[in-house]
Protein backbone atom coordinates (compact mmCIF):
# COMPACT_ATOMS: atom_id res chain seq x y z
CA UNK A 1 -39.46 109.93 51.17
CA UNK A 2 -42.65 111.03 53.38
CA UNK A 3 -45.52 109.81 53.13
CA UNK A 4 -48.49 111.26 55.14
CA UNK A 5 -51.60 109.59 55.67
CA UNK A 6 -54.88 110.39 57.34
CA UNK A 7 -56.48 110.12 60.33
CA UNK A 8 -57.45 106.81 61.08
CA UNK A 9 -57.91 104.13 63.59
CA UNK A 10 -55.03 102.98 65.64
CA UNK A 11 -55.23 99.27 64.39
CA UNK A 12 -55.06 100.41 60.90
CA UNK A 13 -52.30 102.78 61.34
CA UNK A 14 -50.27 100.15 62.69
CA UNK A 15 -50.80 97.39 59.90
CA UNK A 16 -50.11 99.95 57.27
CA UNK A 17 -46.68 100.77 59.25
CA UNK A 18 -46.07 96.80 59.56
CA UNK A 19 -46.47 97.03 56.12
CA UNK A 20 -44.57 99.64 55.19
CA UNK A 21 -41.71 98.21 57.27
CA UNK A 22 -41.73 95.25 55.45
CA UNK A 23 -41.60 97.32 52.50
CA UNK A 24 -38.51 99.28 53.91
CA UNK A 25 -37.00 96.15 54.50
CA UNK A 26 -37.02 95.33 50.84
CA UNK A 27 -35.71 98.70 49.74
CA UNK A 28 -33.29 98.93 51.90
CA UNK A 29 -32.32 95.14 50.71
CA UNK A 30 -32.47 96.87 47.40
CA UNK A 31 -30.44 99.82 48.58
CA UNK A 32 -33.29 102.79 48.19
CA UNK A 33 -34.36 104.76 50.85
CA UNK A 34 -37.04 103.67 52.82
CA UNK A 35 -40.54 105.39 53.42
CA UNK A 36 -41.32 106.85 56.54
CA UNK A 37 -44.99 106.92 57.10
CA UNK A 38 -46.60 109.80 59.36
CA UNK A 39 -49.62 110.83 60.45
CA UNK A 40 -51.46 114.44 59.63
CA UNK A 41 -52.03 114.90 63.48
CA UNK A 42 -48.43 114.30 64.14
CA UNK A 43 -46.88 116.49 61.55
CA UNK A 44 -46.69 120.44 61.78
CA UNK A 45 -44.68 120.68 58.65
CA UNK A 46 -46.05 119.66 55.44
CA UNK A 47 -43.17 120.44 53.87
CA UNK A 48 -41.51 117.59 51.71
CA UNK A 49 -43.75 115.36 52.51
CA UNK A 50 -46.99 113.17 49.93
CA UNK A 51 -50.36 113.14 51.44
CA UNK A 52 -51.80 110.23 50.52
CA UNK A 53 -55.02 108.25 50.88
CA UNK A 54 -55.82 105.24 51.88
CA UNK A 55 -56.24 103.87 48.61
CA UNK A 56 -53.85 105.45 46.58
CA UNK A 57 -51.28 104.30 49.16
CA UNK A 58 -52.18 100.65 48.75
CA UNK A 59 -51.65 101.48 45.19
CA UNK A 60 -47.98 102.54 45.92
CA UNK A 61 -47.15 100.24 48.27
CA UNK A 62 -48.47 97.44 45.51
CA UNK A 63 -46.44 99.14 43.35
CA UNK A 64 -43.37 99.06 45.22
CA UNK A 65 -43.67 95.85 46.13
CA UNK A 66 -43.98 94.34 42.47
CA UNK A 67 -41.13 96.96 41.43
CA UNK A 68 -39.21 95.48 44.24
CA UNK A 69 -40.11 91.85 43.68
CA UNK A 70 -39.65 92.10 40.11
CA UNK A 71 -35.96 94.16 40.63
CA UNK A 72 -35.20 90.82 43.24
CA UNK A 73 -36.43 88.67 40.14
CA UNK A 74 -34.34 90.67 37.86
CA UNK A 75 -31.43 90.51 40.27
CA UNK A 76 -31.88 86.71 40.57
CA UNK A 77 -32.11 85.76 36.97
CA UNK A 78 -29.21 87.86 36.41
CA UNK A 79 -27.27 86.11 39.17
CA UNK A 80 -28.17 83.06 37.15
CA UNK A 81 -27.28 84.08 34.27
CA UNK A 82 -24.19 85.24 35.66
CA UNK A 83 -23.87 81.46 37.19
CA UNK A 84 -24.95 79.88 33.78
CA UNK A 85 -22.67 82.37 31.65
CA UNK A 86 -19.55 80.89 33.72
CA UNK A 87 -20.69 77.20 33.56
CA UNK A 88 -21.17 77.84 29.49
CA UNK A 89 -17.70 79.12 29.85
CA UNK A 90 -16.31 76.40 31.98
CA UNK A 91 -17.96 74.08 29.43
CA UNK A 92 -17.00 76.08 26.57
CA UNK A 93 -13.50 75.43 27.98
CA UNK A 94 -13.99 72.05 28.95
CA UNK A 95 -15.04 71.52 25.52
CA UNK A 96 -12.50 73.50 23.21
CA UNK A 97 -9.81 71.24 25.92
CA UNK A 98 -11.70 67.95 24.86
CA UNK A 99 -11.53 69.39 20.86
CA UNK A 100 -8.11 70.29 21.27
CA UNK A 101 -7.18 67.05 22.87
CA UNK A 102 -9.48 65.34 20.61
CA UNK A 103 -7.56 67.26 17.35
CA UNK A 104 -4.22 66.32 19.30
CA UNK A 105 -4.84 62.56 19.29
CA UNK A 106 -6.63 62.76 15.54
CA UNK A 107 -3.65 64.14 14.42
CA UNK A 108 -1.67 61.64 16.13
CA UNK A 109 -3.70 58.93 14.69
CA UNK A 110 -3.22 60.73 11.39
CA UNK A 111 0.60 60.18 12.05
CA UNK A 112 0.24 57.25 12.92
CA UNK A 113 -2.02 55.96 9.98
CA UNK A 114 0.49 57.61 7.65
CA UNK A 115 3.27 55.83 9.05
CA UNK A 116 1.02 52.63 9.05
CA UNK A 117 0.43 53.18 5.16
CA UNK A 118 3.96 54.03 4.81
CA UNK A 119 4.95 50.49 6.46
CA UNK A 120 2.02 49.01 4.44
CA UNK A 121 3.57 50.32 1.47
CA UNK A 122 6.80 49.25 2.11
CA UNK A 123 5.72 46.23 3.27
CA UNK A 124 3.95 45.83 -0.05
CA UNK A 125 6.74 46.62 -2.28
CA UNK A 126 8.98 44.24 -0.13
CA UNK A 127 6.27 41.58 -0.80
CA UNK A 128 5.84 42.33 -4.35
CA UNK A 129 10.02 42.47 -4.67
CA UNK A 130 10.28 39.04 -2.90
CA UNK A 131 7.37 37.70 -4.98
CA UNK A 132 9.06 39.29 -8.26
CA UNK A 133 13.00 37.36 -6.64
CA UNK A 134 11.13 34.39 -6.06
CA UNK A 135 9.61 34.31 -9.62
CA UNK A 136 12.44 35.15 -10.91
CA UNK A 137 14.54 32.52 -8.76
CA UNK A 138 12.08 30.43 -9.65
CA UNK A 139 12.50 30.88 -13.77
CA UNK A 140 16.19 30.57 -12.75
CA UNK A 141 15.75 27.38 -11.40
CA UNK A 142 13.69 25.72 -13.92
CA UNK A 143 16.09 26.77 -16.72
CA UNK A 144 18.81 25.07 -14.11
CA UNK A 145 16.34 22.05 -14.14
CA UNK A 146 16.24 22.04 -17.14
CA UNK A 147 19.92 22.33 -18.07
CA UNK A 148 20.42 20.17 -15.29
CA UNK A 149 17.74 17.43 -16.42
CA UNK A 150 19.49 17.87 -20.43
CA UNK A 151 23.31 17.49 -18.86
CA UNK A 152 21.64 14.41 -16.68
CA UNK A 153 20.30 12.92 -19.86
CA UNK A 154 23.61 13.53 -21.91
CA UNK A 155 25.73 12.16 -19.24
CA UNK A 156 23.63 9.37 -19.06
CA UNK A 157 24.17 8.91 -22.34
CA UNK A 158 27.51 9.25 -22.30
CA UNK A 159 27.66 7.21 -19.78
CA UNK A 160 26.01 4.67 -21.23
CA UNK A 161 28.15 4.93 -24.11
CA UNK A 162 31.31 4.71 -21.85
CA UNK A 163 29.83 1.50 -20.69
CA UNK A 164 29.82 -0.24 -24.23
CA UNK A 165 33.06 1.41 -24.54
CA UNK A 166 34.64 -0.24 -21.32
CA UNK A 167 32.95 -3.30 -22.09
CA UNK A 168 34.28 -3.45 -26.07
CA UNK A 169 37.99 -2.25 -24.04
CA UNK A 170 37.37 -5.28 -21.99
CA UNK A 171 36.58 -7.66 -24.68
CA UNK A 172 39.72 -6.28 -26.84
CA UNK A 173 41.86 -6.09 -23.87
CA UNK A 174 41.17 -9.99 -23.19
CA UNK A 175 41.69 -10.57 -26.60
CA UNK A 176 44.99 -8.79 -26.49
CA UNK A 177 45.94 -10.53 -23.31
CA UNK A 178 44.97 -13.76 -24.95
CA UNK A 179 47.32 -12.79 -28.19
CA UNK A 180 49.67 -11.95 -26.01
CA UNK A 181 49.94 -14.97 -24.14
CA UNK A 182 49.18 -17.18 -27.16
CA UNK A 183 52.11 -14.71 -28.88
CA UNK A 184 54.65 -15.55 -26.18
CA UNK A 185 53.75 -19.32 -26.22
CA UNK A 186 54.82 -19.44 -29.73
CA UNK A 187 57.53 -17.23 -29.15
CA UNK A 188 58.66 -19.58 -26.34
CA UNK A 189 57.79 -22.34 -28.64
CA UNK A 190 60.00 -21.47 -31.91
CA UNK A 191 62.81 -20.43 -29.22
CA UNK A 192 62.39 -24.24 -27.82
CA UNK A 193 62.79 -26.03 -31.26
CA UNK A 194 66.08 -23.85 -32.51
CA UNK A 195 67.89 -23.73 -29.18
CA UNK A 196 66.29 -27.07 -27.31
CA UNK A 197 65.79 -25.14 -23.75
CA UNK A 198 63.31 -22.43 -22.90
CA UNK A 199 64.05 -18.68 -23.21
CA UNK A 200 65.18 -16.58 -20.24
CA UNK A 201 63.82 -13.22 -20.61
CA UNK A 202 66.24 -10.84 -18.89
CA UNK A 203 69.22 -12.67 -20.70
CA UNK A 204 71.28 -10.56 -23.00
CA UNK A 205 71.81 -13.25 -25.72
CA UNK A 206 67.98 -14.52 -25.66
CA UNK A 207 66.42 -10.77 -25.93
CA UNK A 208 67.40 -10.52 -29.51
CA UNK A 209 66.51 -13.19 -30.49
CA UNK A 210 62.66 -13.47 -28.70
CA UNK A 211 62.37 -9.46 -30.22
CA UNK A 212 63.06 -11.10 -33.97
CA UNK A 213 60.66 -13.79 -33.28
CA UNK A 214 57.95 -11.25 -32.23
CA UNK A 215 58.60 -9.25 -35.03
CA UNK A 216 58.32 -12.19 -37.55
CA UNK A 217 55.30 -13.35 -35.55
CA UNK A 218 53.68 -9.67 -36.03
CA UNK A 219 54.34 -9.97 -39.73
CA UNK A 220 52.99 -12.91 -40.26
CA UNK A 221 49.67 -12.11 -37.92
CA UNK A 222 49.18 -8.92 -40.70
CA UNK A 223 49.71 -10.50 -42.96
CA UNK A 224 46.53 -12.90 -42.52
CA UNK A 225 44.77 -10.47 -41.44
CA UNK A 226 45.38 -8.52 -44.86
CA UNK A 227 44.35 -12.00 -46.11
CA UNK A 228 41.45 -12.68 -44.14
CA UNK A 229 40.47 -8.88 -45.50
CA UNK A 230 40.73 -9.79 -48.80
CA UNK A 231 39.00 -13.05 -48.45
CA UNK A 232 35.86 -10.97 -46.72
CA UNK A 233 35.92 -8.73 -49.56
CA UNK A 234 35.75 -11.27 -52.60
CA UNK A 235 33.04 -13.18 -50.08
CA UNK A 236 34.52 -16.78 -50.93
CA UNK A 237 35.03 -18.23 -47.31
CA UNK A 238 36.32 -21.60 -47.36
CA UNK A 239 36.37 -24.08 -44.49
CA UNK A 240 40.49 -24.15 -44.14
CA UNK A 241 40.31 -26.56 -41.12
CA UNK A 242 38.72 -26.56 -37.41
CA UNK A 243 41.76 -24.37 -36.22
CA UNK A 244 40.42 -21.54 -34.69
CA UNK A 245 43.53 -20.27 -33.64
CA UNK A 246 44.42 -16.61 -36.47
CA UNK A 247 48.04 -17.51 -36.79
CA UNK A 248 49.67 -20.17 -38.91
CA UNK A 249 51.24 -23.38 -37.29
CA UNK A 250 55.43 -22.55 -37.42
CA UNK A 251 56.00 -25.94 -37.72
CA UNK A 252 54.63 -25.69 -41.32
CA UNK A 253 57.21 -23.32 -41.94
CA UNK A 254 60.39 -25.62 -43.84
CA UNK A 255 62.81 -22.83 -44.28
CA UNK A 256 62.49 -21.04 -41.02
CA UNK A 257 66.17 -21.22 -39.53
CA UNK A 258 66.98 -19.62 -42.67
CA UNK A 259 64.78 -16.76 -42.08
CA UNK A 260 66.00 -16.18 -38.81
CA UNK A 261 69.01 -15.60 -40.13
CA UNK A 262 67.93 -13.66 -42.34
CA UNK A 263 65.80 -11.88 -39.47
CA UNK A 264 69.19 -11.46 -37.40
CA UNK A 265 71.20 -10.24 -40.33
CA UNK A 266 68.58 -7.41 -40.61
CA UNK A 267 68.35 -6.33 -37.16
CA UNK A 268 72.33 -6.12 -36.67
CA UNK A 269 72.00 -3.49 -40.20
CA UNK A 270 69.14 -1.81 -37.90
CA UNK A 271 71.53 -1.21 -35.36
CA UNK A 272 74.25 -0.26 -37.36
CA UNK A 273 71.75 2.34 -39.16
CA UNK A 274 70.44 3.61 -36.11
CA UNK A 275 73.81 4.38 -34.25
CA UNK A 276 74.80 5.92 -37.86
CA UNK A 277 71.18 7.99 -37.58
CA UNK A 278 72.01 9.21 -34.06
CA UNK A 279 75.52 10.56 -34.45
CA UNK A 280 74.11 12.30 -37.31
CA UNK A 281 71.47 13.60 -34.96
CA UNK A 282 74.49 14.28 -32.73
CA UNK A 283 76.50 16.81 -35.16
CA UNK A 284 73.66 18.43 -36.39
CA UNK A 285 72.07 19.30 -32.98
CA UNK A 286 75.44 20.73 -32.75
CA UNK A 287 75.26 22.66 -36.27
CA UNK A 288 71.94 23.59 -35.04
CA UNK A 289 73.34 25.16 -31.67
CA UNK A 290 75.92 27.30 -33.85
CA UNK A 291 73.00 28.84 -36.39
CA UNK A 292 71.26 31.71 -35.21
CA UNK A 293 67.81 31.26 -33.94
CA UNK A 294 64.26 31.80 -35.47
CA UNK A 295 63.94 35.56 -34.05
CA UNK A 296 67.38 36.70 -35.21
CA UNK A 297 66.49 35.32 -38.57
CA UNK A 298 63.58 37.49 -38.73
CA UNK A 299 65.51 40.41 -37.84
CA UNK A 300 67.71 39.77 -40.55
CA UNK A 301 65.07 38.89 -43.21
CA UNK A 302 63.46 42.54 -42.10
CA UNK A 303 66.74 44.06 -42.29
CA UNK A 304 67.43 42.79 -45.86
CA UNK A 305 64.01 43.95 -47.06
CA UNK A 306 64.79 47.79 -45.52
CA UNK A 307 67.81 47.51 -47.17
CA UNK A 308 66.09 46.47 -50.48
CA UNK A 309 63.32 49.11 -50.02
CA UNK A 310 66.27 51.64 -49.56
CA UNK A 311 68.19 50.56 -52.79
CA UNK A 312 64.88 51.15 -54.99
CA UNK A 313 64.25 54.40 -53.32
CA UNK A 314 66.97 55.05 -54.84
CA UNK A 315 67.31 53.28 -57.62
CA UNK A 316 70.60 51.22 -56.72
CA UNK A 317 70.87 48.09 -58.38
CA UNK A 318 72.09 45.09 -57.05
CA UNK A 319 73.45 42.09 -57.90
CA UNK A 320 75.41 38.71 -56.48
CA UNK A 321 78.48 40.44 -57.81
CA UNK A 322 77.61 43.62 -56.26
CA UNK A 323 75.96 47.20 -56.35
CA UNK A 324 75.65 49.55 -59.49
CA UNK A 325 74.86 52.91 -59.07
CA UNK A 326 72.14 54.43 -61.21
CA UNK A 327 73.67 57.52 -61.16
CA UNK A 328 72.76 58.62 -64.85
CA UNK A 329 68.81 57.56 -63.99
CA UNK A 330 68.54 59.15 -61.60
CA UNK A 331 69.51 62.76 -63.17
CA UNK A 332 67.04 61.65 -66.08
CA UNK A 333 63.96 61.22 -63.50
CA UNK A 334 65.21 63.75 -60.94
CA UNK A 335 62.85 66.61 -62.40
CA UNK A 336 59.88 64.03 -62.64
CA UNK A 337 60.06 63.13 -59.00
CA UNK A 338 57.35 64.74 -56.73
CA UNK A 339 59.11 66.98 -53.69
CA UNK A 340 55.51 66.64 -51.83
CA UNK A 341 55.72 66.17 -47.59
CA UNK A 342 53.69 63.20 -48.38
CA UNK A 343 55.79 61.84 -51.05
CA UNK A 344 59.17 62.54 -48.96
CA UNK A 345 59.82 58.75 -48.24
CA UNK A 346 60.29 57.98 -52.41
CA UNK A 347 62.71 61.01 -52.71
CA UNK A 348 66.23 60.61 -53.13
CA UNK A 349 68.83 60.95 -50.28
CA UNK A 350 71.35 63.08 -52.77
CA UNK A 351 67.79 65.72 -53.08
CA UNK A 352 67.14 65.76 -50.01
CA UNK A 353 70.46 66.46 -48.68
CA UNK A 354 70.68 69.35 -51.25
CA UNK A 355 66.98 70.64 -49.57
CA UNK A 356 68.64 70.10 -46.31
CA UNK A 357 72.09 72.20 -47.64
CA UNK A 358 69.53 75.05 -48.48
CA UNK A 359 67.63 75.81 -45.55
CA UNK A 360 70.82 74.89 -43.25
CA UNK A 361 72.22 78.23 -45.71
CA UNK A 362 69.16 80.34 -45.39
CA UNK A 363 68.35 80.03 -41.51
CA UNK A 364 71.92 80.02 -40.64
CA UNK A 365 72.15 76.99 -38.75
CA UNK A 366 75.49 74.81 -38.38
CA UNK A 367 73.90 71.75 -36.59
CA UNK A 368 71.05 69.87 -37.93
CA UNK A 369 69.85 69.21 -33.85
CA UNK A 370 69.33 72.67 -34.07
CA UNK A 371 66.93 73.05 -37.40
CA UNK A 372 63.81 72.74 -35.88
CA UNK A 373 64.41 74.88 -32.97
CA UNK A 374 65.44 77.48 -35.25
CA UNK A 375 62.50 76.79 -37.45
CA UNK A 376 60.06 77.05 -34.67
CA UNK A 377 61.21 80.18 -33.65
CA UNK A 378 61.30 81.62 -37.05
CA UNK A 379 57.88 80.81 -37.77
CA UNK A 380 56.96 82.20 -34.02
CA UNK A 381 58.44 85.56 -35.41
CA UNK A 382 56.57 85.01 -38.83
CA UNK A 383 53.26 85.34 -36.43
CA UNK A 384 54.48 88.36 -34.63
CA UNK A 385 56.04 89.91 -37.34
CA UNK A 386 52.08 89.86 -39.06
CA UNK A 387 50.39 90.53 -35.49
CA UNK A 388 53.15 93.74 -35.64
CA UNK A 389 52.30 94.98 -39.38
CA UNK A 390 48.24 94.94 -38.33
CA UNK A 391 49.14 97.19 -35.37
CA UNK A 392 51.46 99.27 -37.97
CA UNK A 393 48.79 99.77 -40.37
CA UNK A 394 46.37 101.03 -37.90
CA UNK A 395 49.02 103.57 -36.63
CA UNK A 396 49.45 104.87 -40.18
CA UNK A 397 45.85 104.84 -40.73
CA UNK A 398 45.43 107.24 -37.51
CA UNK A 399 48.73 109.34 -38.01
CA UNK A 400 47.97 109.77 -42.22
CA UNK A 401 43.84 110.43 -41.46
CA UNK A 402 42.57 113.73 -42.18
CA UNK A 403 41.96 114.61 -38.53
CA UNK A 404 45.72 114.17 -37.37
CA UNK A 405 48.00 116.54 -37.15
CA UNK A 406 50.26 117.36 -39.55
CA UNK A 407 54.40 117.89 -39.30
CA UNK A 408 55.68 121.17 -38.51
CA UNK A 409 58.87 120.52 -39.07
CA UNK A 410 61.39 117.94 -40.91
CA UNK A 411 62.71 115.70 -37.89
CA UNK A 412 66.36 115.51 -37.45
CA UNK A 413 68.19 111.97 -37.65
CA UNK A 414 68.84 110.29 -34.63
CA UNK A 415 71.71 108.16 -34.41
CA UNK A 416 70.24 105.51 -32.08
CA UNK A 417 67.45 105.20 -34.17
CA UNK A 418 69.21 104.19 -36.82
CA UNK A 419 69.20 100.66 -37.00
CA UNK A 420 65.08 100.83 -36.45
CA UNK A 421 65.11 103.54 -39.22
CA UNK A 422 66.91 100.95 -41.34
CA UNK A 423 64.45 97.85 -40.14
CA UNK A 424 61.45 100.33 -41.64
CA UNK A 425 62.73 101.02 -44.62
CA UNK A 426 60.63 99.98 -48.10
CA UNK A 427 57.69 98.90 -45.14
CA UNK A 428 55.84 101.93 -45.73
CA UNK A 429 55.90 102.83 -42.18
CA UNK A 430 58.94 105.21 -42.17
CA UNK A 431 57.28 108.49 -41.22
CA UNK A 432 55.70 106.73 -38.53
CA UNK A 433 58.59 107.32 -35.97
CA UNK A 434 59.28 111.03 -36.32
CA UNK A 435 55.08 111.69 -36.50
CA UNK A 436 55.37 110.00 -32.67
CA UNK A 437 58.51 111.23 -31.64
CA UNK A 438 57.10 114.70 -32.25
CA UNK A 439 53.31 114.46 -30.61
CA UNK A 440 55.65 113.28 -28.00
CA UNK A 441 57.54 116.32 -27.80
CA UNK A 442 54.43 118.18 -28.17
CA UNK A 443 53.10 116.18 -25.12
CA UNK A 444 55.94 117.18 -22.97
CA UNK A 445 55.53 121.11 -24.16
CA UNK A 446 51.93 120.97 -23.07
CA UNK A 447 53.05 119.34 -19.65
CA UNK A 448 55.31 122.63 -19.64
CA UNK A 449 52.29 124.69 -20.94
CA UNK A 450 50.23 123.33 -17.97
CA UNK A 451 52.44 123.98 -15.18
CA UNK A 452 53.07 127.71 -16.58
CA UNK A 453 48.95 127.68 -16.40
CA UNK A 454 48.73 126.73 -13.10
CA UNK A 455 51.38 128.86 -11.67
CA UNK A 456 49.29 132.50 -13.59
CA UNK A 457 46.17 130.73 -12.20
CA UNK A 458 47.67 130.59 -8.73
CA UNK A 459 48.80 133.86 -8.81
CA UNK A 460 45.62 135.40 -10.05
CA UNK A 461 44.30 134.32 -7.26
CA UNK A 462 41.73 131.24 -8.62
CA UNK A 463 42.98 127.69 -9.33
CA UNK A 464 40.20 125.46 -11.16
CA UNK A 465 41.65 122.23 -9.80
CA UNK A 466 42.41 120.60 -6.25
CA UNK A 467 45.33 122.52 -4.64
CA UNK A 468 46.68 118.93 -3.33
CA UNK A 469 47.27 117.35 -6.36
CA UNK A 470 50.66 116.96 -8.10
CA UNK A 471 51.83 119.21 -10.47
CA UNK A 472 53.76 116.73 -12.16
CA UNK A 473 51.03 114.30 -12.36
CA UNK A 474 49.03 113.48 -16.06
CA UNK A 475 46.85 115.84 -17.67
CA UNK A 476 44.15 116.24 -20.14
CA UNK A 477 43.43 118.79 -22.76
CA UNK A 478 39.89 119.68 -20.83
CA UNK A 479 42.24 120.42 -17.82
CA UNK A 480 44.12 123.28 -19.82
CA UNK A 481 41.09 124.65 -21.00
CA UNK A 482 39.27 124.94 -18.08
CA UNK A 483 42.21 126.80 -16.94
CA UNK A 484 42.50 129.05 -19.54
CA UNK A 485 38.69 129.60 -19.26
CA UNK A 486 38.85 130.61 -15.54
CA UNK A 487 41.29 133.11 -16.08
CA UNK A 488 39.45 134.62 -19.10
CA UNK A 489 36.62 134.95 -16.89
CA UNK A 490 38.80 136.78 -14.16
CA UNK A 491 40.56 139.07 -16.88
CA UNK A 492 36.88 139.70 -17.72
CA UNK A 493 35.63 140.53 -14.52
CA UNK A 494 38.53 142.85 -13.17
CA UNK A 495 38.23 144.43 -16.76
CA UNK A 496 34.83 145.11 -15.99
CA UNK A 497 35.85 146.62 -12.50
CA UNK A 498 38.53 148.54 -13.74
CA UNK A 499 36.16 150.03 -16.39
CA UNK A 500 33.47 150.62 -13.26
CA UNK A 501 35.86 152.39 -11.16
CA UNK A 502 37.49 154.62 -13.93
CA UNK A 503 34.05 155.81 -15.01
CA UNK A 504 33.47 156.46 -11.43
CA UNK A 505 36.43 158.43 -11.66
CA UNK A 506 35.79 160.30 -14.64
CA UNK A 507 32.25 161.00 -12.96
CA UNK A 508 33.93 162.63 -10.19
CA UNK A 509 36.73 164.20 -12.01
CA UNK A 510 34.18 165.79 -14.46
CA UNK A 511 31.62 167.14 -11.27
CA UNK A 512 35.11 168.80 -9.51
């Protein structure tokens, strides 16, 4: 751009080029073109170029100035934007790092306060099962207290009680050592006045003698004591002397050699008795060893009653003497007797082998091992003989309904047939084989029929079906009419030709 000016003074020219260079400066910081300033004495062409005064060129250059200052202004707050739109980011970054690290670690303290609860909890339910064991160990072992304290007091008690016990054994084991003593003092004592020495105990000839005294001296201490009894019971104590001993003085006794004799005479018919008593024992330990024992004798005593439960069965009557047969009873009750399954153990054995007899004849079997095989199997063929007459009467119903076809002609016999022919007969069935025997004739004619078909379909030059399959193979009644249909159709159409071409011929025949 051009700018020319006026004529002026020198000084004035060259502060409006400083200026204007100083403008320049800025626009072509800016990047615009600069403004050359000119003077009208110094240009011949006018061309292109802005005359301008004084004061409409302070007016521009103001103008460029502020539009250059504010574009610098512009520029600068858009650099700082710029600067401040990437630090926003870099915080924006900085923070969405700090959130996502700060989410990261809330979520871990999440986890971990979960798995805090989760030990809390378990810790809790440990705490509350220990507290629930202890209470209940604690229950436990009050009841054992108690049972312990209650078996503490009881034995205790009892053994308190075994206390008085021992001490009233004590007391009446002293007194028995004391009777004892006093016992053999007067034993020694009697033994003194009849024989004038004292008694050796492990002598042969004194033994007897010192056991007769003790027994005497036994009989005599029960008998005051039956005394003594009797003389608490009627209440009448009397003072009998200051003798405190309980047995009487021997001395007293006048006739007491002769009750040692006496004594003696007894004890040798003891041992007499006793020696008889134990050979006796003797032989019948040995008649003992010879019977039978206590089980065999129950086996015997429940054979004897199956024997006598047999004999009334059947009405056999027995004696000591021996067995009468009831034979003449038993025709009179035979017909009142029940032949019920469930009745079959009071029936007699002559009926039953007679029932036996019967069904041996009628399934013709020769060993009775073999009757329930043969049974079995009979009634097996019972089954299949019913399952068989079902089947039967469905075939007649099919081969006698309205929509089969009838005979055409009376079968002939055949001789292998015969005995099946014979099996039918009063069944109701016998037309049943000849009805099949001929649809199966008729079967194979149409396999015939279908194979004379295909061979007049072949020739005629279109076969309905697939040329690879087997001639031989099964057929349906849709396959021979779709055969037959197909060469109707061709008959039809080279009829309809033929009749074309010999009108066509007639045509021409008739126009010669």
């Amino acid at each position: 751009m051009s700018v020319h000016t006026e004529d002026g003074n020198d000084e004035v020219y060259q502060k409006e080029e400083a200026e204007w260079e100083s403008i320049n400066k800025l626009l072509k910081h800016n990047g615009i073109k600069p403004v050359s300033f000119i003077r009208t004495r110094e240009s011949r062409n006018m061309s292109g170029m802005v005359v301008l005064d004084k004061q409409g060129l302070q007016d521009i250059r103001h103008a460029l100035k502020t539009l250059v200052e504010d574009s610098e202004r512009r520029q600068t707050m858009i650099q700082e934007l710029i600067i401040a739109n990437g630090q926003l980011r870099n915080d924006i970054q900085q923070q969405q790092g700090r959130a996502s690290r700060q989410e990261k670690r809330a979520a871990d303290l999440e986890q971990i306060l979960e798995t805090v609860k989760s030990k809390v909890r378990e810790l809790e339910d440990d705490f509350i099962a220990q507290a629930c064991q202890q209470q209940t160990q604690m229950k436990e072992l009050q009841k054992d207290k108690q049972a312990t304290e209650s078996q503490y007091h009881q034995q205790k008690q009892q053994l308190l009680e075994q206390e008085e016990r021992i001490v009233k054994l004590k007391e009446k084991l002293r007194m028995l050592v004391k009777g004892e003593e006093q016992r053999l003092a007067r034993q020694s004592k009697a033994f003194r006045q009849l024989h004038k020495r004292s008694p050796r105990h492990k002598s042969a000839l004194d033994e007897p003698l010192l056991d007769v005294i003790g027994s005497y001296e036994s009989q005599v201490y029960h008998l005051q004591k039956k005394l003594r009894r009797y003389e608490d019971d009627v209440g009448g104590r009397e003072d009998k002397g200051k003798d405190k001993d309980p047995l009487l003085n021997l001395d007293a006794t006048p006739n007491y050699k002769a009750l040692l004799k006496s004594y003696q005479d007894q004890l040798r018919e003891w041992k007499t008795k006793s020696e008889q008593l134990l050979h006796e024992k003797g032989d019948l330990m040995k008649e003992l060893e010879t019977r039978p024992s206590a089980k065999e004798l129950k086996l015997c005593k429940q054979q004897v009653k199956r024997l006598e439960k047999i004999l009334l069965q059947n009405n056999i009557k027995y004696s000591t003497r021996g067995l009468v047969d009831g034979e003449k009873a038993d025709e009179k009750k035979e017909e009142l007797e029940s032949t019920r399954v469930e009745d079959i153990d009071q029936l007699k054995a002559k009926l039953c082998r007679s029932y036996l007899q019967d069904v041996c004849k009628e399934l013709d079997v020769q060993d009775l091992k073999n009757l329930v095989c043969v049974a079995s199997k009979r009634t097996k063929q019972a089954e299949a003989s019913l399952s068989y007459s079902k089947v039967l009467a469905k075939l007649n119903s099919i081969v006698s309904g309205p929509g089969a076809p009838q005979l055409l002609y009376k079968q002939r016999p055949r001789p292998h047939l015969s005995c099946n022919n014979d099996n039918m007969q009063g069944s109701g069935f016998e037309h049943l084989l000849p009805t099949i025997m001929m649809w199966a004739d008729q079967l194979r004619s149409l396999k015939d029929l279908h194979k004379s078909l295909r061979t007049l379909a072949l020739r005629l030059g279109q076969l309905p079906v697939d040329n690879a399959r087997d001639p031989y193979e099964d057929f349906r009644v849709e396959d021979l009419l779709l055969i037959l249909d197909t060469i109707f159709e061709e008959i039809d159409n080279k009829g309809q030709i033929f009749t074309q071409i010999s009108g066509r011929f007639s045509e021409d025949k008739q126009d010669c």
